[in-house]
Protein backbone atom coordinates (compact mmCIF):
# COMPACT_ATOMS: atom_id res chain seq x y z
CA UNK A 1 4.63 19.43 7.07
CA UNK A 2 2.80 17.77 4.49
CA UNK A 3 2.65 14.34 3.54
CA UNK A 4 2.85 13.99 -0.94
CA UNK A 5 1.38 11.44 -2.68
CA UNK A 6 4.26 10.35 -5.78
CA UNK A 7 1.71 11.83 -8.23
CA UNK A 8 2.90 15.09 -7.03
CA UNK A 9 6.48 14.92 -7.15
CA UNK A 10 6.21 13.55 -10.56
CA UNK A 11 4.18 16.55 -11.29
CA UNK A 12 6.75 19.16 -10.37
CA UNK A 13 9.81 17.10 -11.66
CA UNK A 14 7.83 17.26 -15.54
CA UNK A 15 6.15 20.82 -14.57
CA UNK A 16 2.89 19.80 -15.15
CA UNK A 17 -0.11 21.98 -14.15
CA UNK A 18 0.37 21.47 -10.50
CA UNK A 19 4.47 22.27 -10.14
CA UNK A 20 3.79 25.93 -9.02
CA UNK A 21 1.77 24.44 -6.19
CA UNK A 22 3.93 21.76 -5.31
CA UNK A 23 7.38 23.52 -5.64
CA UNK A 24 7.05 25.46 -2.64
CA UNK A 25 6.43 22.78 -0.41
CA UNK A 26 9.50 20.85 -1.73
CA UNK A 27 11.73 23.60 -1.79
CA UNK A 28 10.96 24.38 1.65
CA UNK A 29 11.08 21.21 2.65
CA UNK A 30 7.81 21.38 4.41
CA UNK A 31 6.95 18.16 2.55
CA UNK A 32 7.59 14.51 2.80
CA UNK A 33 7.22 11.11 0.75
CA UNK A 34 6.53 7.92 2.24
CA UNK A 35 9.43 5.39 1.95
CA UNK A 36 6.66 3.32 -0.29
CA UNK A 37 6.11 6.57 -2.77
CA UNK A 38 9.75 7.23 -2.60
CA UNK A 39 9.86 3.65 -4.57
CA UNK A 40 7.37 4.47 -6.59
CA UNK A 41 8.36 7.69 -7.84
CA UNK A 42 11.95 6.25 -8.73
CA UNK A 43 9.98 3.37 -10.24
CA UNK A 44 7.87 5.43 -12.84
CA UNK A 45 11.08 7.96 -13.86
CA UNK A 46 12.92 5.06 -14.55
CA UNK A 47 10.49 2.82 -16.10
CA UNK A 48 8.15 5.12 -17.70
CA UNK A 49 9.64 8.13 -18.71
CA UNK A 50 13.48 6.43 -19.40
CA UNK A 51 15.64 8.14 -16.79
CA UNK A 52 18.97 6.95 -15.39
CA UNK A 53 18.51 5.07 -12.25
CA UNK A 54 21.42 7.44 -10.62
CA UNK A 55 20.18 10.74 -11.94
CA UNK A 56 16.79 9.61 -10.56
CA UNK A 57 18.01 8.77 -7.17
CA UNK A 58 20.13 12.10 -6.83
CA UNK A 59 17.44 14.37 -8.23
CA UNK A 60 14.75 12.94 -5.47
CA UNK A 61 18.41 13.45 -2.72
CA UNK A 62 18.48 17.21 -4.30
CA UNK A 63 14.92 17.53 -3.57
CA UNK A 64 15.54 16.58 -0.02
CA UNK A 65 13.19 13.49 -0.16
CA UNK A 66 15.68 11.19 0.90
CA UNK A 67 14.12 11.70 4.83
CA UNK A 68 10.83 10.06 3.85
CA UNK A 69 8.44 8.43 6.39
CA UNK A 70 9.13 4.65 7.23
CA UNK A 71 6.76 2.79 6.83
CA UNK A 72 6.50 0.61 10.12
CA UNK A 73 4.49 -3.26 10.33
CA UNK A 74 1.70 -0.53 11.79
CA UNK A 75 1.38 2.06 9.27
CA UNK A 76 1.81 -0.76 6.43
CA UNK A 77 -1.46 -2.66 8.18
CA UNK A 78 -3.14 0.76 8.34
CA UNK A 79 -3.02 1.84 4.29
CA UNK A 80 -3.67 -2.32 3.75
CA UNK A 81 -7.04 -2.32 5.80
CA UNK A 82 -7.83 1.67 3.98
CA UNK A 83 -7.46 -0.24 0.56
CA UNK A 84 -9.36 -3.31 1.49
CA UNK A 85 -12.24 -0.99 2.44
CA UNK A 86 -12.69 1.56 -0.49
CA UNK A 87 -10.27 0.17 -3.67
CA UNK A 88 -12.28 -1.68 -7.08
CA UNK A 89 -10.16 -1.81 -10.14
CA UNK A 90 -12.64 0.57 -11.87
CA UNK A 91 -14.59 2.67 -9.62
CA UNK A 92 -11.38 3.29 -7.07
CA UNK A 93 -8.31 2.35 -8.16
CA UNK A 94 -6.28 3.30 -5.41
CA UNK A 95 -2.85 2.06 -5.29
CA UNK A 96 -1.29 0.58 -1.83
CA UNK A 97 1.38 3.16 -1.96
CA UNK A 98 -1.43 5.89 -2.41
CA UNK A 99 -3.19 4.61 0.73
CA UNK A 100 -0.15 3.93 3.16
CA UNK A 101 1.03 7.89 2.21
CA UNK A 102 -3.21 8.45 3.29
CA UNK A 103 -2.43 6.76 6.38
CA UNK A 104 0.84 8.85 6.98
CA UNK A 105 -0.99 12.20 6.86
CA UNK A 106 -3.66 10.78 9.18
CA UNK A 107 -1.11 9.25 11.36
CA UNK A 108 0.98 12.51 11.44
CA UNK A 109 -2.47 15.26 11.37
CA UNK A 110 -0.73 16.78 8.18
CA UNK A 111 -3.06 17.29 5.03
CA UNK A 112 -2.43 14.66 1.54
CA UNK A 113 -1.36 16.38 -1.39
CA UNK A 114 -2.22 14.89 -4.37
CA UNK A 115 -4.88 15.28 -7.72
CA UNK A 116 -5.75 11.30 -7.87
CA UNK A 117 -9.83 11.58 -7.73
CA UNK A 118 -9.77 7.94 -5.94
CA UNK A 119 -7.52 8.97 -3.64
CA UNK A 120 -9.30 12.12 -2.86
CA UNK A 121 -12.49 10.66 -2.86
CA UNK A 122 -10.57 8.14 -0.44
CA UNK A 123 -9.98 10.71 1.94
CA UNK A 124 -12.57 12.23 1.69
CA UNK A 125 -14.97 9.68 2.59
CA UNK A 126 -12.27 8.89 5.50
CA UNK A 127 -11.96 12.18 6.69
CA UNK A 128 -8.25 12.51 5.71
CA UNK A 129 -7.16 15.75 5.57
CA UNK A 130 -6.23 17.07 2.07
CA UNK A 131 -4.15 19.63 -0.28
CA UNK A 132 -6.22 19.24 -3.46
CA UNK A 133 -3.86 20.05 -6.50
CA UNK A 134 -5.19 20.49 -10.41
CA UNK A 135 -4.06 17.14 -12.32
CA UNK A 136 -2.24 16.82 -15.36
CA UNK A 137 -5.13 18.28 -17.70
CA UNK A 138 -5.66 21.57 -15.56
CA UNK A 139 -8.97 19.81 -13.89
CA UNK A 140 -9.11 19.93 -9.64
CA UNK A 141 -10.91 17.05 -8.11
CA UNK A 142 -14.73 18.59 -5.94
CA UNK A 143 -16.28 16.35 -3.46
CA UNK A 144 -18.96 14.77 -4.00
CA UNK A 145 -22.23 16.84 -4.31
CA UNK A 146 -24.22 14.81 -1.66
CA UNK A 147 -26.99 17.17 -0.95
CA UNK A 148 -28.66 15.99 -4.33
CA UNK A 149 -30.58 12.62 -4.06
């Protein structure tokens, strides 16, 4: 099972470039939010793009995303500490829901899906295990070409 950062599901709910990729996983149900990016995904549909609170709520029960991953005093500390290390409000702006649903894929050995560059550079530079999906322009986040100097 994989762990999705909210990026994703608000990807497939507006069918942006990376639905196809994230559809399966949902529909399966071989994916799961955090309770944090649970939040956060009912935040921005309400908030940003004007839906109904209710229609939000049931459309993320339809989904079956209702059975997300607590988020326990430990795995809370975990994404805290993995944000103190790495976020900067311009080079990395990782959010603390973006780094607890890191810490759930490490916790649980499943791969992060998401397209957020800081987050994947995030992981990437922790070793987090990752499902790297095209963001909203088309574009897929590369690592970091470190064999130049």
């Amino acid at each position: 099972m994989t762990v999705l950062d909210s990026y994703a599901v608000i990807a497939y709910l507006r069918d942006e470039p990376a639905a196809n990729e994230i559809g399966p996983l949902i529909e399966t149900g071989g994916a799961v939010l955090t309770a944090v990016g649970l939040g956060e995904v009912i935040d921005h549909l309400v908030r940003l793009i004007g839906a109904d609170e209710e229609e939000a709520v049931l459309d993320l029960a339809q989904l079956g995303l209702f059975d997300a991953v607590d988020v326990d005093p430990r795995l809370g500390s975990a994404g805290g500490r993995l944000r103190a290390r790495h976020y900067h409000r311009v080079r990395c702006s990782v959010s603390m829901a973006d780094c607890v649903a890191a810490e759930a894929a490490r916790d649980r050995g499943e791969p992060l899906v998401t397209s957020d560059p800081h987050l994947l550079d995030v992981c990437h530079a922790e070793g987090i295990g990752v499902i790297v999906l095209p963001g909203s322009d088309g574009n897929r986040w590369a690592p970091p070409d470190t064999t130049r100097g």
